[in-house]
N, C-alpha and C. Protein backbone atom coordinates (compact mmCIF):
# COMPACT_ATOMS: atom_id res chain seq x y z
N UNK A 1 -48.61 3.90 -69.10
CA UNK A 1 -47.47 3.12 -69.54
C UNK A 1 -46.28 3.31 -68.61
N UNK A 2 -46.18 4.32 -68.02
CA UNK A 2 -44.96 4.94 -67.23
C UNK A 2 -45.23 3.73 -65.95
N UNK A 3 -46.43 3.62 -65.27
CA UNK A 3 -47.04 3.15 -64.18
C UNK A 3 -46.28 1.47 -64.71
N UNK A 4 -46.76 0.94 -65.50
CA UNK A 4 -46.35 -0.44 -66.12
C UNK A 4 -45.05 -0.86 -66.14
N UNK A 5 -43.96 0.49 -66.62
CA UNK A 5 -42.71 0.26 -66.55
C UNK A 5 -41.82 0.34 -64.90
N UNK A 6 -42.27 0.97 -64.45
CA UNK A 6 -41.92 1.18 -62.92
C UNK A 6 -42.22 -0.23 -62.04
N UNK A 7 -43.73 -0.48 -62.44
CA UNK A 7 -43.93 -1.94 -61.63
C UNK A 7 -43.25 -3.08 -61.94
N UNK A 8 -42.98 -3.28 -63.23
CA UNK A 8 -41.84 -3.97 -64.03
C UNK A 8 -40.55 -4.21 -63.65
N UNK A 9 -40.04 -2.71 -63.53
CA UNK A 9 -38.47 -2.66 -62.93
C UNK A 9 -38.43 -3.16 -61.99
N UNK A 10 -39.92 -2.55 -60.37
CA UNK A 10 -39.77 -3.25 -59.07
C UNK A 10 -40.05 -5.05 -59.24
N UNK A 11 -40.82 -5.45 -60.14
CA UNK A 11 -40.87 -6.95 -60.29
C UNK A 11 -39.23 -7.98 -60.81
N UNK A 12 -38.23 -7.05 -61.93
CA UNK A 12 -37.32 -7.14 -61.71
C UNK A 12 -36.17 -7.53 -61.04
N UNK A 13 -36.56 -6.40 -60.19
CA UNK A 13 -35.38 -5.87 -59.07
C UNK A 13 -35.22 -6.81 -58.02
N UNK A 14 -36.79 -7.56 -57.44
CA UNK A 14 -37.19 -8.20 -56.84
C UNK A 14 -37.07 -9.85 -56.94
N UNK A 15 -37.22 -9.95 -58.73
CA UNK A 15 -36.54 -11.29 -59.04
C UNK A 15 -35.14 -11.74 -58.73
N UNK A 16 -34.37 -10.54 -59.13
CA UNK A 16 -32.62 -10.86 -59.05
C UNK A 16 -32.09 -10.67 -57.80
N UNK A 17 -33.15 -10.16 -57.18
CA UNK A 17 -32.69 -10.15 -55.53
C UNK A 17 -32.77 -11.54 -54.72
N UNK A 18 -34.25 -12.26 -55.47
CA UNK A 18 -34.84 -13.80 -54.83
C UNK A 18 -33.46 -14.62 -55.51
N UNK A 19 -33.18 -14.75 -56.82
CA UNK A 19 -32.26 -15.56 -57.71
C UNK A 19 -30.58 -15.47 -57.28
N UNK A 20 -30.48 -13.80 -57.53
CA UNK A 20 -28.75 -13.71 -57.03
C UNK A 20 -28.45 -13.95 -55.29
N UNK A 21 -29.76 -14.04 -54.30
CA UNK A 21 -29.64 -14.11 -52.95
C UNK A 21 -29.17 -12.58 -52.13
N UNK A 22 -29.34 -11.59 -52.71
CA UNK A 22 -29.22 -10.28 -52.10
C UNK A 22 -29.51 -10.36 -50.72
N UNK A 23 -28.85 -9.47 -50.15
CA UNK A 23 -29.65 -9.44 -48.60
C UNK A 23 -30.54 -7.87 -48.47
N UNK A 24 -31.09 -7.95 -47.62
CA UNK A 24 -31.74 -6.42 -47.89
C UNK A 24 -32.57 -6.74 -45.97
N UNK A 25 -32.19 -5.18 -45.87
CA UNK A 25 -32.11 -5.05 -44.10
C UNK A 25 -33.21 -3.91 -44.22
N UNK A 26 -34.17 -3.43 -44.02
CA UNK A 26 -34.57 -2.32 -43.62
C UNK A 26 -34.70 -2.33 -41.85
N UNK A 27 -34.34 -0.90 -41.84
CA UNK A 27 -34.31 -0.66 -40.08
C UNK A 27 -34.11 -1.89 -38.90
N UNK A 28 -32.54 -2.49 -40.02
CA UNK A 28 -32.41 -3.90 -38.88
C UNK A 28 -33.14 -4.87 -39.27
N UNK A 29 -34.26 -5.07 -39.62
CA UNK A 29 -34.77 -6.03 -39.92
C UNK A 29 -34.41 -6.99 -41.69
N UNK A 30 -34.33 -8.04 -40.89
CA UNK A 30 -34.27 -8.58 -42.51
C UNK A 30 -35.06 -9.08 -43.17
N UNK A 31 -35.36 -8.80 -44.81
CA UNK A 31 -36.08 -9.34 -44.81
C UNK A 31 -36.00 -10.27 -45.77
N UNK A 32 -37.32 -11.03 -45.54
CA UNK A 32 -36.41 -13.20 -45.76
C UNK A 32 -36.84 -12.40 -47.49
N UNK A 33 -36.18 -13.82 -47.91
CA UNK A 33 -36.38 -14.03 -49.92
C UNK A 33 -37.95 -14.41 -50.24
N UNK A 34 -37.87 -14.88 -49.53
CA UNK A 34 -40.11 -15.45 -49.82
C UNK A 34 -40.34 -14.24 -49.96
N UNK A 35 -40.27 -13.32 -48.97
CA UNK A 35 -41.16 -11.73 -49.48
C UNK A 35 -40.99 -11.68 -50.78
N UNK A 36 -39.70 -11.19 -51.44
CA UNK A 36 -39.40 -11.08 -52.74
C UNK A 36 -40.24 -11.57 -53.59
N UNK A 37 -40.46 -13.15 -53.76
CA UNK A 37 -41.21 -13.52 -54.24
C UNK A 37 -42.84 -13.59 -54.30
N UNK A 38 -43.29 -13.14 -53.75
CA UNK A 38 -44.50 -12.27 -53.78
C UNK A 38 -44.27 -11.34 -54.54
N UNK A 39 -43.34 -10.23 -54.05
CA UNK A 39 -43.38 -9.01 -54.43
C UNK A 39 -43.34 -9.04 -56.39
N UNK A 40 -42.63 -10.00 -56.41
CA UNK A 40 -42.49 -10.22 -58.04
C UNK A 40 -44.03 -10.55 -58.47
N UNK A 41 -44.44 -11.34 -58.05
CA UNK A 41 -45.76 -12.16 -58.81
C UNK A 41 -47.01 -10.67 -58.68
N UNK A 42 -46.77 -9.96 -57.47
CA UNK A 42 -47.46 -8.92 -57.42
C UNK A 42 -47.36 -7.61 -57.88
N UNK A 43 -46.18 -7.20 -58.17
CA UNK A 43 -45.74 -6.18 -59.48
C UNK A 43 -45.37 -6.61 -60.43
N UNK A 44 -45.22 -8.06 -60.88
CA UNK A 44 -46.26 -8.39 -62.43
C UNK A 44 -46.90 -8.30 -62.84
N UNK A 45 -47.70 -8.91 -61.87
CA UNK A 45 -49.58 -8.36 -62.21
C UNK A 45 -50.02 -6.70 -61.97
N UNK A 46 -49.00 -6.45 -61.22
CA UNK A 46 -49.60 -4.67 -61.08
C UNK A 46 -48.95 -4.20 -62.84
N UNK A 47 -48.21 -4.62 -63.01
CA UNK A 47 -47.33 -4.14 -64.07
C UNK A 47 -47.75 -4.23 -65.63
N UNK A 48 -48.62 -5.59 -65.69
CA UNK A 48 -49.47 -6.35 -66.66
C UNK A 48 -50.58 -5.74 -66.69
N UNK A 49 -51.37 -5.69 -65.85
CA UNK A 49 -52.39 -4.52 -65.80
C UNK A 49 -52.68 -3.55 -66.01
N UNK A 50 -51.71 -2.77 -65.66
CA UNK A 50 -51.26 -1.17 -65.91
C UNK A 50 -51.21 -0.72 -67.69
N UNK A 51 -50.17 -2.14 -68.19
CA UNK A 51 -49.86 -2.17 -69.39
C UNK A 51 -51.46 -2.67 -70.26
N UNK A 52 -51.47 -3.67 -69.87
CA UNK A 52 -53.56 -3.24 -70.71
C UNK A 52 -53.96 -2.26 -70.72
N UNK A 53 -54.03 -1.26 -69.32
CA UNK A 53 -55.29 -0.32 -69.37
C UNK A 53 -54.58 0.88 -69.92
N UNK A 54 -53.03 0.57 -70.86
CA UNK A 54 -52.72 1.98 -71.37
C UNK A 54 -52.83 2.09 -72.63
N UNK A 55 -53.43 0.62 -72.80
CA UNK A 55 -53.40 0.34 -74.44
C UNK A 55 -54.56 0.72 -74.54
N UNK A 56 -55.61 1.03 -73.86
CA UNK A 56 -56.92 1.29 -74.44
C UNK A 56 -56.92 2.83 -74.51
């Protein structure tokens, strides 16, 4: 469940970054908003998943 809530927050974090237009630089590089959006659809599903396999 811990695993579910963490992927959650990063799916989050990742939405309001694509929506509010954040910028985000690692080592100079920028990186575009499309990433973001992956990153959401993919720690959803990591996040959704996680959350099934804690219910069993």
């Amino acid at each position: 469940m811990l695993a579910a809530a963490v992927f959650g927050i990063v799916a989050l974090l990742h939405l309001l970054r694509a929506v509010l237009g954040w910028d985000l630089r690692i080592a100079g590089w920028h990186v575009p908003v499309w990433l973001s959006y992956i990153a959401v659809v993919v720690a959803g599903y990591l996040s959704w998943h996680m959350y099934n396999a804690g219910k069993r």
